[in-house]
Structure formats: structure tokens, C-alpha cells
C-alpha atoms as a PDB file:
ATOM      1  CA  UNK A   1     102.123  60.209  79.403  1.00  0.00           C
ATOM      2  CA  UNK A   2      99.499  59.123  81.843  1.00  0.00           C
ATOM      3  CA  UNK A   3      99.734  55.360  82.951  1.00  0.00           C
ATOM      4  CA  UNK A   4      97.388  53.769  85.153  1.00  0.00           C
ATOM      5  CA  UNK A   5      97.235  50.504  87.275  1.00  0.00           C
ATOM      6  CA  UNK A   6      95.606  46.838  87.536  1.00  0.00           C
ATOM      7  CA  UNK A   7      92.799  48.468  89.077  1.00  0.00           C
ATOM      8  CA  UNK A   8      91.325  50.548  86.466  1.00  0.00           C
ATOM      9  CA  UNK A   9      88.628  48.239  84.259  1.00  0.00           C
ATOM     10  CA  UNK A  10      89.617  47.356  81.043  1.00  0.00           C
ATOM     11  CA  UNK A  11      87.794  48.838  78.251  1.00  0.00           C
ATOM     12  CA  UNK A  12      86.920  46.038  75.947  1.00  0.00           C
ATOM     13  CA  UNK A  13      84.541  42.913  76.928  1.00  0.00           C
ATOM     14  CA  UNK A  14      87.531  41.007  78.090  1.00  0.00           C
ATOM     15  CA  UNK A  15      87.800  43.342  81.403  1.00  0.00           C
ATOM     16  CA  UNK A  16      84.845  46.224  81.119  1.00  0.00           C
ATOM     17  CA  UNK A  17      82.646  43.740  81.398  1.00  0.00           C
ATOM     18  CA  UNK A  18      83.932  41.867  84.382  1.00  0.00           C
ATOM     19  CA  UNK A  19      83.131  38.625  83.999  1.00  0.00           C
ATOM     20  CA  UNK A  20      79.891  38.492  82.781  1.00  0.00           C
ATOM     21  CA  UNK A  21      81.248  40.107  79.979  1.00  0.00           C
ATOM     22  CA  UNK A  22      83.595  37.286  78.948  1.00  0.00           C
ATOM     23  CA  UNK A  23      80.429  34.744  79.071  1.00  0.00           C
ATOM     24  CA  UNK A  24      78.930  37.187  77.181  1.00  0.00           C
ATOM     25  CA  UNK A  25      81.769  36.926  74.845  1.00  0.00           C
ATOM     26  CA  UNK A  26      81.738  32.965  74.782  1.00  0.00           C
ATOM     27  CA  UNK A  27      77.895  33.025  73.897  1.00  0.00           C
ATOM     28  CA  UNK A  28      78.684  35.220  71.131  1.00  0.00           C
ATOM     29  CA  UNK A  29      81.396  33.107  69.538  1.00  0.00           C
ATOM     30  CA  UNK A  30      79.413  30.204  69.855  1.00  0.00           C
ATOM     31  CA  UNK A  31      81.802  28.733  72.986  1.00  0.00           C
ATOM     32  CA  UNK A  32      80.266  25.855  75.536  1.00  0.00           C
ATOM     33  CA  UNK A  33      80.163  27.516  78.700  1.00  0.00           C
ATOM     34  CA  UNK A  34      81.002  24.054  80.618  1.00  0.00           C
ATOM     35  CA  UNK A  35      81.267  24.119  84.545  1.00  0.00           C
ATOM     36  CA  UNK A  36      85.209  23.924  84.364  1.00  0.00           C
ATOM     37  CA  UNK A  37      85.150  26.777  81.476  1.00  0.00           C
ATOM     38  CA  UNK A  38      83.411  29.004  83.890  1.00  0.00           C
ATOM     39  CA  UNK A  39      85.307  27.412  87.143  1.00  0.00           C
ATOM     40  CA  UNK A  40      88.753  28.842  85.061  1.00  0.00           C
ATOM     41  CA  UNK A  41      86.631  32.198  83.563  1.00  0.00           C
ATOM     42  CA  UNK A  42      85.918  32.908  87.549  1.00  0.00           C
ATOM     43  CA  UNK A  43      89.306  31.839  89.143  1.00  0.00           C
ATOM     44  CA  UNK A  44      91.156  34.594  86.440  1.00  0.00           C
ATOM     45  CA  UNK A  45      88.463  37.190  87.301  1.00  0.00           C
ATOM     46  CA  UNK A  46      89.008  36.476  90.785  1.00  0.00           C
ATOM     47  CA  UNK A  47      92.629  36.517  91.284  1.00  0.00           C
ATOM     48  CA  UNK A  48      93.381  39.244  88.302  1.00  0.00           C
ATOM     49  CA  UNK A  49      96.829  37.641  88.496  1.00  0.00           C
ATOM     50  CA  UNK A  50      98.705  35.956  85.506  1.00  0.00           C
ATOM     51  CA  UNK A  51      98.977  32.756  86.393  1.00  0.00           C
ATOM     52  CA  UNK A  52     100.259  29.403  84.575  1.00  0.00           C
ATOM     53  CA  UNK A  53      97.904  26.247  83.789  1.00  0.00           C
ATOM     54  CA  UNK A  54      99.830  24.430  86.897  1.00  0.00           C
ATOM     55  CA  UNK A  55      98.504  27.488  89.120  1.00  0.00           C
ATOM     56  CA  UNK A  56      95.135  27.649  87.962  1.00  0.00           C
ATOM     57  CA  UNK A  57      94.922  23.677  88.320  1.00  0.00           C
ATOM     58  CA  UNK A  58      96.299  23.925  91.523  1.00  0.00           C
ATOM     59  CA  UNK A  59      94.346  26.915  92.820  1.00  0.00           C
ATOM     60  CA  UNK A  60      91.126  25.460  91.566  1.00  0.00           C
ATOM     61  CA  UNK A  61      91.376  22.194  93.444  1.00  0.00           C
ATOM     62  CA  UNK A  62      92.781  23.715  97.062  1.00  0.00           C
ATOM     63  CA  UNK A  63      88.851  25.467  96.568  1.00  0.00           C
ATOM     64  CA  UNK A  64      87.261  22.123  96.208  1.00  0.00           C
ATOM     65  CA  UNK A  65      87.101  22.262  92.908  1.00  0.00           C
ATOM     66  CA  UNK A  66      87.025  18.990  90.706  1.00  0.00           C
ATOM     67  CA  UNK A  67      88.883  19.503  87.526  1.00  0.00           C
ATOM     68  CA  UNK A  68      91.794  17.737  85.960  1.00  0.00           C
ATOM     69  CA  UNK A  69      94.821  19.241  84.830  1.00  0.00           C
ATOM     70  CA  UNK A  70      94.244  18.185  80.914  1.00  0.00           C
ATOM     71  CA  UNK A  71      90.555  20.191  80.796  1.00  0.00           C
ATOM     72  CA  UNK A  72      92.484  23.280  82.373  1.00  0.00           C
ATOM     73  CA  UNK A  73      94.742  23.221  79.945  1.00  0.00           C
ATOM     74  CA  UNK A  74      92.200  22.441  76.795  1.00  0.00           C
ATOM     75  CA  UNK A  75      89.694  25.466  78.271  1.00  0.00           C
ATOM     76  CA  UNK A  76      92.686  28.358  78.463  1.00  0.00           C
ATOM     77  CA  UNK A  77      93.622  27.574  74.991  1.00  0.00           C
ATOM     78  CA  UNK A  78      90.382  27.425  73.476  1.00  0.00           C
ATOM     79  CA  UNK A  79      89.951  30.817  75.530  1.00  0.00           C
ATOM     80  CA  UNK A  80      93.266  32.459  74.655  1.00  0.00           C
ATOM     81  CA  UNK A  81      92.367  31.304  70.939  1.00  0.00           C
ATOM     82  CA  UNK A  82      88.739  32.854  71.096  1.00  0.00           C
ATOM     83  CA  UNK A  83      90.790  36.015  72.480  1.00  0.00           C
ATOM     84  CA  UNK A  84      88.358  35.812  75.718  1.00  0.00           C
ATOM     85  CA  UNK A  85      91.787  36.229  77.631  1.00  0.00           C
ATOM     86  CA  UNK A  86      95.359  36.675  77.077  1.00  0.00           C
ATOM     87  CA  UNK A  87      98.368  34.703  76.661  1.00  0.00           C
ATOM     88  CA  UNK A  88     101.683  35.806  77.772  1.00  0.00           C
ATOM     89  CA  UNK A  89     104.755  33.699  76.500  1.00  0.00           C
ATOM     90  CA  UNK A  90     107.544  34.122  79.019  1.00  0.00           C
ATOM     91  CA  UNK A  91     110.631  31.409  79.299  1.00  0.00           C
ATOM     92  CA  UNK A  92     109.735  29.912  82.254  1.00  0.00           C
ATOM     93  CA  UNK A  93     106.129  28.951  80.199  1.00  0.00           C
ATOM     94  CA  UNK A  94     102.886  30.455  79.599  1.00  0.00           C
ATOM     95  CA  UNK A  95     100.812  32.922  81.927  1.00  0.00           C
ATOM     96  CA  UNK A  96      96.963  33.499  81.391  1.00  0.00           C
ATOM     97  CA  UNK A  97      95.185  36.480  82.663  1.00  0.00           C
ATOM     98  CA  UNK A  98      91.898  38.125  82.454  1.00  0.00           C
ATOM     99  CA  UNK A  99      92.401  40.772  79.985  1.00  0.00           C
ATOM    100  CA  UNK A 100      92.299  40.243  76.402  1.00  0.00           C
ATOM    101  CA  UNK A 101      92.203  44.168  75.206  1.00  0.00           C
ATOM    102  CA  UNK A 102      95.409  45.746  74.193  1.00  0.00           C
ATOM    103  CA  UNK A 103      97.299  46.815  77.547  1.00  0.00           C
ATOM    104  CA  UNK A 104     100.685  47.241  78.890  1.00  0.00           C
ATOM    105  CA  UNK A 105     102.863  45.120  81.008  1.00  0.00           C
ATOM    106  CA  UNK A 106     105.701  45.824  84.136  1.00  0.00           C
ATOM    107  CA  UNK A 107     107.694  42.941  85.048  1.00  0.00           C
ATOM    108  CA  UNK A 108     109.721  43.282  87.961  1.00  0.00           C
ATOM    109  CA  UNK A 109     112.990  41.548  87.909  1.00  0.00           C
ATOM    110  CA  UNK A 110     113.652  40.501  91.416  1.00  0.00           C
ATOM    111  CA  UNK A 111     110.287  38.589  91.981  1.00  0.00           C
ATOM    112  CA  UNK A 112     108.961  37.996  88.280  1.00  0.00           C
ATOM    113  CA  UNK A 113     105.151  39.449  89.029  1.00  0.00           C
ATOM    114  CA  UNK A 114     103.851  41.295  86.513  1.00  0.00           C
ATOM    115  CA  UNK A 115     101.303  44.201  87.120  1.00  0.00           C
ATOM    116  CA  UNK A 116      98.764  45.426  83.994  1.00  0.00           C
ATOM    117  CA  UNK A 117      99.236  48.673  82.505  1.00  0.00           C
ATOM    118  CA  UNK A 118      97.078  50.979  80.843  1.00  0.00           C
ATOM    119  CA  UNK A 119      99.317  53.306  78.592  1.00  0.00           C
ATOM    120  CA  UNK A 120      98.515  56.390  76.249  1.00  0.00           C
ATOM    121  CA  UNK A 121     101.701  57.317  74.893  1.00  0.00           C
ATOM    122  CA  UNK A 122     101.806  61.004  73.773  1.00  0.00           C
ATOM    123  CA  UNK A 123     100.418  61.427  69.994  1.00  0.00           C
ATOM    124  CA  UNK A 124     103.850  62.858  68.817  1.00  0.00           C
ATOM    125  CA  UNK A 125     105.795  60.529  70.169  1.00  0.00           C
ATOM    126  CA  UNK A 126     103.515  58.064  68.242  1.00  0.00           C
ATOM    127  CA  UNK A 127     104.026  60.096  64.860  1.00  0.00           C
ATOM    128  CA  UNK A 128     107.532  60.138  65.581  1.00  0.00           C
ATOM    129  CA  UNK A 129     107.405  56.918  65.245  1.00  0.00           C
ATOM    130  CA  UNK A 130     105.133  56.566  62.314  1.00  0.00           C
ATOM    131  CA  UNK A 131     107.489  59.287  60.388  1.00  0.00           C
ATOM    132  CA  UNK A 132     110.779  57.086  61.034  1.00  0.00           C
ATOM    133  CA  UNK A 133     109.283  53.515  59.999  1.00  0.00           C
ATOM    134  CA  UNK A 134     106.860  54.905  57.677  1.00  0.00           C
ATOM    135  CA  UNK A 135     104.140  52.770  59.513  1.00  0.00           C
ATOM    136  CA  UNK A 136     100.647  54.320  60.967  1.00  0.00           C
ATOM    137  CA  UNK A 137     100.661  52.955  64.378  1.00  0.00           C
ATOM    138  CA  UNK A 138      96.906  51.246  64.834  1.00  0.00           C
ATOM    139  CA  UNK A 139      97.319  49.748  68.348  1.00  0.00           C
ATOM    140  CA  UNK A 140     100.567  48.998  70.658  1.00  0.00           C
ATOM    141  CA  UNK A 141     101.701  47.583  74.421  1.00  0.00           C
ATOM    142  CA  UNK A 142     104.644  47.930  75.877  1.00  0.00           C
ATOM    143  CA  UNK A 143     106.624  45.602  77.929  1.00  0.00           C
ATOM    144  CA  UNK A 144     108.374  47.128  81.088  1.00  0.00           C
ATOM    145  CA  UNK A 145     110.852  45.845  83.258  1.00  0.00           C
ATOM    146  CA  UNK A 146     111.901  46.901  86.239  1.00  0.00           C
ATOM    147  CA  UNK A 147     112.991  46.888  90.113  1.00  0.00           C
ATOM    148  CA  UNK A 148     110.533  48.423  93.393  1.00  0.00           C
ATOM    149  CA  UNK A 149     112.488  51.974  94.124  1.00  0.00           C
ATOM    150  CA  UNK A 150     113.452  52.015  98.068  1.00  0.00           C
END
């Protein structure tokens, strides 16, 4: 079952790409590129990190950046809703990241960070699966958990 890390590109415009890729993406849905749409678009490249709206406010503005909490928020849900990037739902609030094509997750439970996964689970496993729900799988992610081994 190979798995690989954070740092292999994603293979769909929302990582492949890099971030000229996810203007490209904008353009094509017809999405303003405004300064503090790209300003957010470059701080999630950058960091590759999944971050909350308070972090990316916060982040932006220690680099100088002007930009008010309200248009962060506005320009990662009008992202997240284009699919440009992704949306993770956790209890502690929402996390945005760079990705938007299907991929794994690993949370570890001691310090909450979450690392990107690319996962190709093995094709009988998959019709296992498909055999005992009597779906055809078209697409899945998995959500790890887990603690750093000493």
C-alpha cells in the first residue's frame, strides 16, 4: 500500500500546479483575483500548513500585510466553495489548506498537526469493499490518527 508525504505535488490544479495553478483555476471559474485573494492563495502555498481563518489573518498581518479579518474569512469560503482549496471541519473549527484534490489525512493526537497523505489502497482491498456494500468505489481519503513512535 504505498503512502507518500506532504512533499510529493498534488496531482490536480489545486497542488500540481503550485500556485499558479490555483489562479489559473480562479480565471477559469470566473473568480476576482483581488490583492487579498491572492495575499491568502500565496500565504496557503507558502506555509502548506492547515491553518484556521484566525491564523491566516494573523500570519498575513505579522508580514505587513493589510487585510481585515472579515475579507479573510469571505475569500477562503468563496475559495473552499470554488473547490480552489480544501476545507477541513475539525471541533476546535475550520482548517484551510492548499490542496483541493482527493488526499489523505494523519492527525497526531498529542499536538493536533495534521500532515497530507497521498494513499493508493490495494485494488482488492478496494473490491472487497465494493463486494460487501455493493458500491463501486469512485474516489476515497482516509483519515488517520495517530502518535510519533519513539
Amino acid at each position: 500500500m504505498p503512502v507518500t508525504g506532504a512533499s510529493q505535488p498534488a496531482t490536480s490544479p489545486g497542488g500540481a500546479h503550485g500556485l499558479e495553478g490555483a489562479y489559473l483555476r480562479c480565471r477559469n471559474l470566473g473568480m476576482r483575483l483581488s490583492r487579498q485573494r491572492r495575499m491568502v492563495l500565496e500565504l496557503l502555498w507558502d506555509e502548506k500548513d492547515h491553518l484556521s481563518a484566525r491564523d491566516i489573518f494573523e500570519r498575513l498581518n505579522a508580514r505587513g500585510r493589510n487585510i481585515g479579518h472579515t475579507s479573510v474569512y469571505q475569500n477562503l469560503e468563496a475559495l473552499q466553495s470554488a473547490g480552489v482549496i480544501e476545507c477541513l471541519d475539525r471541533a476546535t473549527g475550520r482548517l484551510y489548506g492548499y490542496r483541493s484534490d482527493p488526499h489523505s489525512h494523519l492527525t497526531c493526537l498529542d499536538s493536533g498537526t495534521i500532515q497530507d497523505l497521498d494513499v493508493e489502497l490495494p485494488a482488492e482491498l478496494l473490491q472487497q469493499i465494493e463486494r460487501a456494500t455493493g458500491y463501486r468505489i469512485e474516489s476515497y481519503t482516509l483519515s488517520l490518527c495517530g502518535r510519533r513512535q519513539d
